[in-house]
N, C-alpha and C. Protein backbone atom coordinates (compact mmCIF):
# COMPACT_ATOMS: atom_id res chain seq x y z
N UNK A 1 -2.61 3.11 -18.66
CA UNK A 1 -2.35 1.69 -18.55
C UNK A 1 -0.96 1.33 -19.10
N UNK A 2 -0.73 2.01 -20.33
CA UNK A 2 0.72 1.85 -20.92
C UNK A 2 1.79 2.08 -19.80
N UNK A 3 1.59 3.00 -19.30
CA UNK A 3 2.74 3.99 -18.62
C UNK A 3 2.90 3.11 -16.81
N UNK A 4 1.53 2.48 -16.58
CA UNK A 4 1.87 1.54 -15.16
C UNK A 4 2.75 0.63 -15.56
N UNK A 5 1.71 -0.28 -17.28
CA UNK A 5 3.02 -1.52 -17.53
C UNK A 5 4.45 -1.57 -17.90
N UNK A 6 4.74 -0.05 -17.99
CA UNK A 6 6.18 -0.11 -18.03
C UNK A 6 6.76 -0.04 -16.63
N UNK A 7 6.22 0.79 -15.85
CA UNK A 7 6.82 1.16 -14.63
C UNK A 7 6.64 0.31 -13.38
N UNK A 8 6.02 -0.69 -13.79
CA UNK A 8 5.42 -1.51 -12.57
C UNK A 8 6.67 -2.20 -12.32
N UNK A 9 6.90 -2.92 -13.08
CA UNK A 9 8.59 -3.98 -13.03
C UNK A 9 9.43 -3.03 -11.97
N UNK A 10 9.55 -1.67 -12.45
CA UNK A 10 10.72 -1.19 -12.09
C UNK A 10 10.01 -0.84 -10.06
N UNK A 11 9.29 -0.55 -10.27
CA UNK A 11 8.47 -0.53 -8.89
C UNK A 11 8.58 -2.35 -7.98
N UNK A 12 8.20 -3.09 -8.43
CA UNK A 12 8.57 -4.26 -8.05
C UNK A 12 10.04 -4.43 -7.45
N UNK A 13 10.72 -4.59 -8.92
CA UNK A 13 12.59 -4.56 -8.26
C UNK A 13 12.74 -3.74 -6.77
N UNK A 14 12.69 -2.07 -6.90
CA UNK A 14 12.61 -1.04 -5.97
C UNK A 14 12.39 -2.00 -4.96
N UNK A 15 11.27 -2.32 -4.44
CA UNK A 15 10.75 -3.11 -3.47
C UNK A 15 11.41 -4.15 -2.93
N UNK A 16 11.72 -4.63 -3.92
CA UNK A 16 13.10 -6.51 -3.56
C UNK A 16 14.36 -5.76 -2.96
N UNK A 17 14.57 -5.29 -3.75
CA UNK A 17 15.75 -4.24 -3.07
C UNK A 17 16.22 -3.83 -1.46
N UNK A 18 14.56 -2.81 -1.72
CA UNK A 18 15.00 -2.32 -0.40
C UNK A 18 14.19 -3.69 0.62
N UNK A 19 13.51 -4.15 0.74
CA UNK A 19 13.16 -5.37 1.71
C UNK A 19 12.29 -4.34 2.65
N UNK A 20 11.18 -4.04 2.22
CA UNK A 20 10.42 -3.17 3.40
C UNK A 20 10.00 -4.18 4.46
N UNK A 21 9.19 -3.38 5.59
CA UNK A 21 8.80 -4.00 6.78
C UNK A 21 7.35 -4.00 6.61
N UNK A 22 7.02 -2.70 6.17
CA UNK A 22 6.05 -2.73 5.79
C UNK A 22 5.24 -1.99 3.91
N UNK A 23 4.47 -1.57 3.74
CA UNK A 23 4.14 -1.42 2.34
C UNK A 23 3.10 -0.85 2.57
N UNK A 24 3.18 1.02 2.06
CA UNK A 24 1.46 1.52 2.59
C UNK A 24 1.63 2.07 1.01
N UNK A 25 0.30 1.97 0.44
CA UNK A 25 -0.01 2.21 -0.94
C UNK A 25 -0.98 3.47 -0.65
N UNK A 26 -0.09 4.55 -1.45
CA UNK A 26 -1.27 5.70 -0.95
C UNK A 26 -1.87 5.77 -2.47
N UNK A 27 -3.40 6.02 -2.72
CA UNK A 27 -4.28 5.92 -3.62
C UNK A 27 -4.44 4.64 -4.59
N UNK A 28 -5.72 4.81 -5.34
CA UNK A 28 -6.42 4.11 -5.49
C UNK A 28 -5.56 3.12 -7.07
N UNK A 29 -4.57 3.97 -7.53
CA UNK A 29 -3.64 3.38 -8.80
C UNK A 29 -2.82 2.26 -8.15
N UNK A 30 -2.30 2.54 -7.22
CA UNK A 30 -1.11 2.39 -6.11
C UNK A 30 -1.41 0.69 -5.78
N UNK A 31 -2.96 1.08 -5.34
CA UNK A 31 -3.57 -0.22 -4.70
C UNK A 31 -3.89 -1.30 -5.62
N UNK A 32 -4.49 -0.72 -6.94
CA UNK A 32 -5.38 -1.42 -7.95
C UNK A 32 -4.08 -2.24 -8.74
N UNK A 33 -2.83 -1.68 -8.87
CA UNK A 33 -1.78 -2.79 -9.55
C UNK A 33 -1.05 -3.43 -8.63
N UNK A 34 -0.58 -2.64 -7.67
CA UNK A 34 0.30 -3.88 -7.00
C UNK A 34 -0.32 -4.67 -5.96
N UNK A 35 -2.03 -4.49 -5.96
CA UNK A 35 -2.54 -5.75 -5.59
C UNK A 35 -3.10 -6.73 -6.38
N UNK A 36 -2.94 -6.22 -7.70
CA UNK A 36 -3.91 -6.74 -9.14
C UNK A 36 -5.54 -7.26 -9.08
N UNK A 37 -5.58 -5.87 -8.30
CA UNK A 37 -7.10 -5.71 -7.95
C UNK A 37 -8.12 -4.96 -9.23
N UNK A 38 -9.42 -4.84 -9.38
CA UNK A 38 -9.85 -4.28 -9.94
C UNK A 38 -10.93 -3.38 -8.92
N UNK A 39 -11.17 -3.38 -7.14
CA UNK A 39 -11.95 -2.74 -7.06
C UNK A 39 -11.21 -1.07 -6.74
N UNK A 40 -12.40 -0.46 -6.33
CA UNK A 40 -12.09 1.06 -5.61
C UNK A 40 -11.10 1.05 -4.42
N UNK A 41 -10.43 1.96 -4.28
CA UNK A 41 -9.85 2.41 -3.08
C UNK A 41 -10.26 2.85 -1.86
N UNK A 42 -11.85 2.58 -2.31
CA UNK A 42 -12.52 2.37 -0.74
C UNK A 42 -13.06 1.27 -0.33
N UNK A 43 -13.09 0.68 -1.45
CA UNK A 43 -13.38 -1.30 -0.81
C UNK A 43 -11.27 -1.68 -0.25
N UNK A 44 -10.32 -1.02 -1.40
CA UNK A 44 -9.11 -1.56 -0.80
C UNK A 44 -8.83 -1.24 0.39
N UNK A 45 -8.86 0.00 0.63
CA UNK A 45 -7.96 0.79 2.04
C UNK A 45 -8.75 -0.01 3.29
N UNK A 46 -7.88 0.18 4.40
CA UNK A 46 -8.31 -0.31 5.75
C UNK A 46 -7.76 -1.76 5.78
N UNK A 47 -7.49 -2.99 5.19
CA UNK A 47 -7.32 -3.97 5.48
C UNK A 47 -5.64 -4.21 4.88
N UNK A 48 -5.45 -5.47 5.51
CA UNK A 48 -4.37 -5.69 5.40
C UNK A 48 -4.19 -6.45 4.79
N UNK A 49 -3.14 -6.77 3.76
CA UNK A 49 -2.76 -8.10 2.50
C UNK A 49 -1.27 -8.08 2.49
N UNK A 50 -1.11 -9.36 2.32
CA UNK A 50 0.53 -9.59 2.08
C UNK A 50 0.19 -9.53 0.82
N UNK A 51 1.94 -9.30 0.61
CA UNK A 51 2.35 -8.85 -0.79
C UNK A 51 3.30 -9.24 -0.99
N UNK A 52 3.84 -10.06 -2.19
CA UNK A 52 5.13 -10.63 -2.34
C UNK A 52 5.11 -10.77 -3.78
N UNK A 53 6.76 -11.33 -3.65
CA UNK A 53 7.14 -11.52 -5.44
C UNK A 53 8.70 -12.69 -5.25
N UNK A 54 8.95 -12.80 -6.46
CA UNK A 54 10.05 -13.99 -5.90
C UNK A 54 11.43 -13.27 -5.42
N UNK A 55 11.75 -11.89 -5.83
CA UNK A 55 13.21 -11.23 -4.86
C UNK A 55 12.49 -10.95 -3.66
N UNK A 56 11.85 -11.56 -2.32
CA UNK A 56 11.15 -11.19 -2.17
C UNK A 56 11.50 -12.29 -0.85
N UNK A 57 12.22 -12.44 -0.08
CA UNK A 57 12.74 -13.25 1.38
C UNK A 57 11.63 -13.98 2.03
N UNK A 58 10.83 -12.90 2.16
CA UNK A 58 9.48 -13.58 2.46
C UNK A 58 8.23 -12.03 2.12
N UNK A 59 6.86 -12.67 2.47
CA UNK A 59 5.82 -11.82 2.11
C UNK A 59 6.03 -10.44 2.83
N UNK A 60 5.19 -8.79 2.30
CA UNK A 60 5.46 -7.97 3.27
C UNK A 60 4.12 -7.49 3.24
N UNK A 61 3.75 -6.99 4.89
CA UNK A 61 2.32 -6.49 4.70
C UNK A 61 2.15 -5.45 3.92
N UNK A 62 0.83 -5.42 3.19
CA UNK A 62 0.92 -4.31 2.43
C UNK A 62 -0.62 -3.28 3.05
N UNK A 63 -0.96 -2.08 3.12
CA UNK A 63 -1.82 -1.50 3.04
C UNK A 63 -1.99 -0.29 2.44
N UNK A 64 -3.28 -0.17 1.93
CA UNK A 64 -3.74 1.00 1.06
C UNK A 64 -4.51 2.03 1.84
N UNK A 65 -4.02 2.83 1.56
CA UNK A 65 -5.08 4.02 1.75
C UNK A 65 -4.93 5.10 0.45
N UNK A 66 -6.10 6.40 1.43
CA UNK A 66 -6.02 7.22 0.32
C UNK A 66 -5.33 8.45 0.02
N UNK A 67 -5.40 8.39 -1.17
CA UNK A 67 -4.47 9.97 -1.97
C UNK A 67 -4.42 10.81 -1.29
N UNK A 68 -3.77 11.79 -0.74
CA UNK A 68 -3.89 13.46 -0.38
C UNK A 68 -4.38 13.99 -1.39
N UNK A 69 -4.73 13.65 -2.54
CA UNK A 69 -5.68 14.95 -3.52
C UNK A 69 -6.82 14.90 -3.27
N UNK A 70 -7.24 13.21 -2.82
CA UNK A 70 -8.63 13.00 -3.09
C UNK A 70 -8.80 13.41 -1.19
N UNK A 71 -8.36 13.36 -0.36
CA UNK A 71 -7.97 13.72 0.89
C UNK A 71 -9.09 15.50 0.57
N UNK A 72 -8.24 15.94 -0.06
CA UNK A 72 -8.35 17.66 -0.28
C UNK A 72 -9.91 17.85 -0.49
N UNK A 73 -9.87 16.76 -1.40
CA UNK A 73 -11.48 17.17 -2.12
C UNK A 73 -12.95 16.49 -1.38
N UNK A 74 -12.17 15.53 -0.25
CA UNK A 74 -12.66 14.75 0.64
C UNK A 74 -12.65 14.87 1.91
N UNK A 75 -12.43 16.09 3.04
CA UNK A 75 -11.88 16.10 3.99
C UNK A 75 -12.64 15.08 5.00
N UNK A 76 -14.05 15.04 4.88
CA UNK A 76 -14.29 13.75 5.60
C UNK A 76 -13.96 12.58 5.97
N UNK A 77 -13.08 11.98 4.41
CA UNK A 77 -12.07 10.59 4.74
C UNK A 77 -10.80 10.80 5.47
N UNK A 78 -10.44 12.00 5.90
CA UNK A 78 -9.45 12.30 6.56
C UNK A 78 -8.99 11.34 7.33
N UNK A 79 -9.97 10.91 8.27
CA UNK A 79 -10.56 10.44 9.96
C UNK A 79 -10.04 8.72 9.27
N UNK A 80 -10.41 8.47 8.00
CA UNK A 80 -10.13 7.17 7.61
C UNK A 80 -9.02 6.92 7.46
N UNK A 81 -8.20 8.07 7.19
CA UNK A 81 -6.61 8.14 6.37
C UNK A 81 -5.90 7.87 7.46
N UNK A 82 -6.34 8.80 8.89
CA UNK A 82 -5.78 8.58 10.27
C UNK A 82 -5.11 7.34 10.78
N UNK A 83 -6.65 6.56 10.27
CA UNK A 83 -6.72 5.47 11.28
C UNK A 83 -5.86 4.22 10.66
N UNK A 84 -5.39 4.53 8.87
CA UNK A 84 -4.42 3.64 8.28
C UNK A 84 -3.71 4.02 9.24
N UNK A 85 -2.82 4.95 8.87
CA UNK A 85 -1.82 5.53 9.17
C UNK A 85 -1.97 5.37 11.08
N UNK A 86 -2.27 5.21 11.71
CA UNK A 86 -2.24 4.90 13.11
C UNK A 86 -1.96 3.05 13.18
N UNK A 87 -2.47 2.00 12.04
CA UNK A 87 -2.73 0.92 11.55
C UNK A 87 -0.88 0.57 11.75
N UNK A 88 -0.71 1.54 10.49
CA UNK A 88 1.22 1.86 10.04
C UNK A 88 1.75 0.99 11.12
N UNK A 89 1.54 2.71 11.99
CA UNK A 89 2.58 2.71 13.37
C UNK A 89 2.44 1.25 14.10
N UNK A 90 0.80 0.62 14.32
CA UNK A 90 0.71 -0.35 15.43
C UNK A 90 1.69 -1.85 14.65
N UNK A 91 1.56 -1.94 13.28
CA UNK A 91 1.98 -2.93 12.75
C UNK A 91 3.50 -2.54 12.79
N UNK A 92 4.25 -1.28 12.50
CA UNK A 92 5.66 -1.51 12.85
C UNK A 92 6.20 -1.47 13.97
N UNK A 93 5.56 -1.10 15.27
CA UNK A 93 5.65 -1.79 16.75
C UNK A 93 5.66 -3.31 16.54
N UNK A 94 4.39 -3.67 16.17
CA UNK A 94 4.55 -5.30 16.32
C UNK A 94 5.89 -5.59 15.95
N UNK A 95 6.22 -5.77 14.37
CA UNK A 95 7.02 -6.42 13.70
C UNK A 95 8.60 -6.16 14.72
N UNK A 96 8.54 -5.01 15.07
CA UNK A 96 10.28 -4.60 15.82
C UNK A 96 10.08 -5.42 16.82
N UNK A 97 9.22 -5.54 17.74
CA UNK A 97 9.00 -6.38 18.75
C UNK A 97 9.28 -7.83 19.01
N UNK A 98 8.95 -8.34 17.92
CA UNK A 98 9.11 -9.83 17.34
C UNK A 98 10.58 -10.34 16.47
């Protein structure tokens, strides 16, 4: 907990910075602070949430999925990890499009 609240700020800035298009949070740490969530990374992953802060032009979509460790020890969620990650691609088609 110590070691997120130092590093979170600097993760934030990172973000203002570069101005993403989009925002994929891989695992369940990833998801649980920079959405200031408290559930699992299997109630987070799959849906989509804006995410913003004030360096921050406007909101950016954000989505979670899961870890490659827990991936390893999980190969069944694989098929879930896919279908973010297929999610990715359809949402940065949209956005270039528009």
């Amino acid at each position: 907990d110590a070691e997120v609240a130092v590093c979170l700020p600097f993760l934030v800035r990172h973000i203002e910075l570069v101005q993403p298009k989009v925002i994929l949070l891989v695992g369940g740490l990833a998801a649980k602070n920079l959405f200031a969530r408290t559930e699992g990374i299997t109630r987070l992953r799959g849906h989509w949430r804006s995410w913003s802060s004030p360096g921050l032009s406007s909101s950016v979509p954000a989505l979670a999925t899961f870890h490659p460790a827990y991936l390893l020890r999980n190969p069944a969620h694989k098929r879930l990890a896919w279908r973010d990650l297929l999610e990715i691609k359809l949402k940065l088609r949209a956005l270039s499009q528009s």
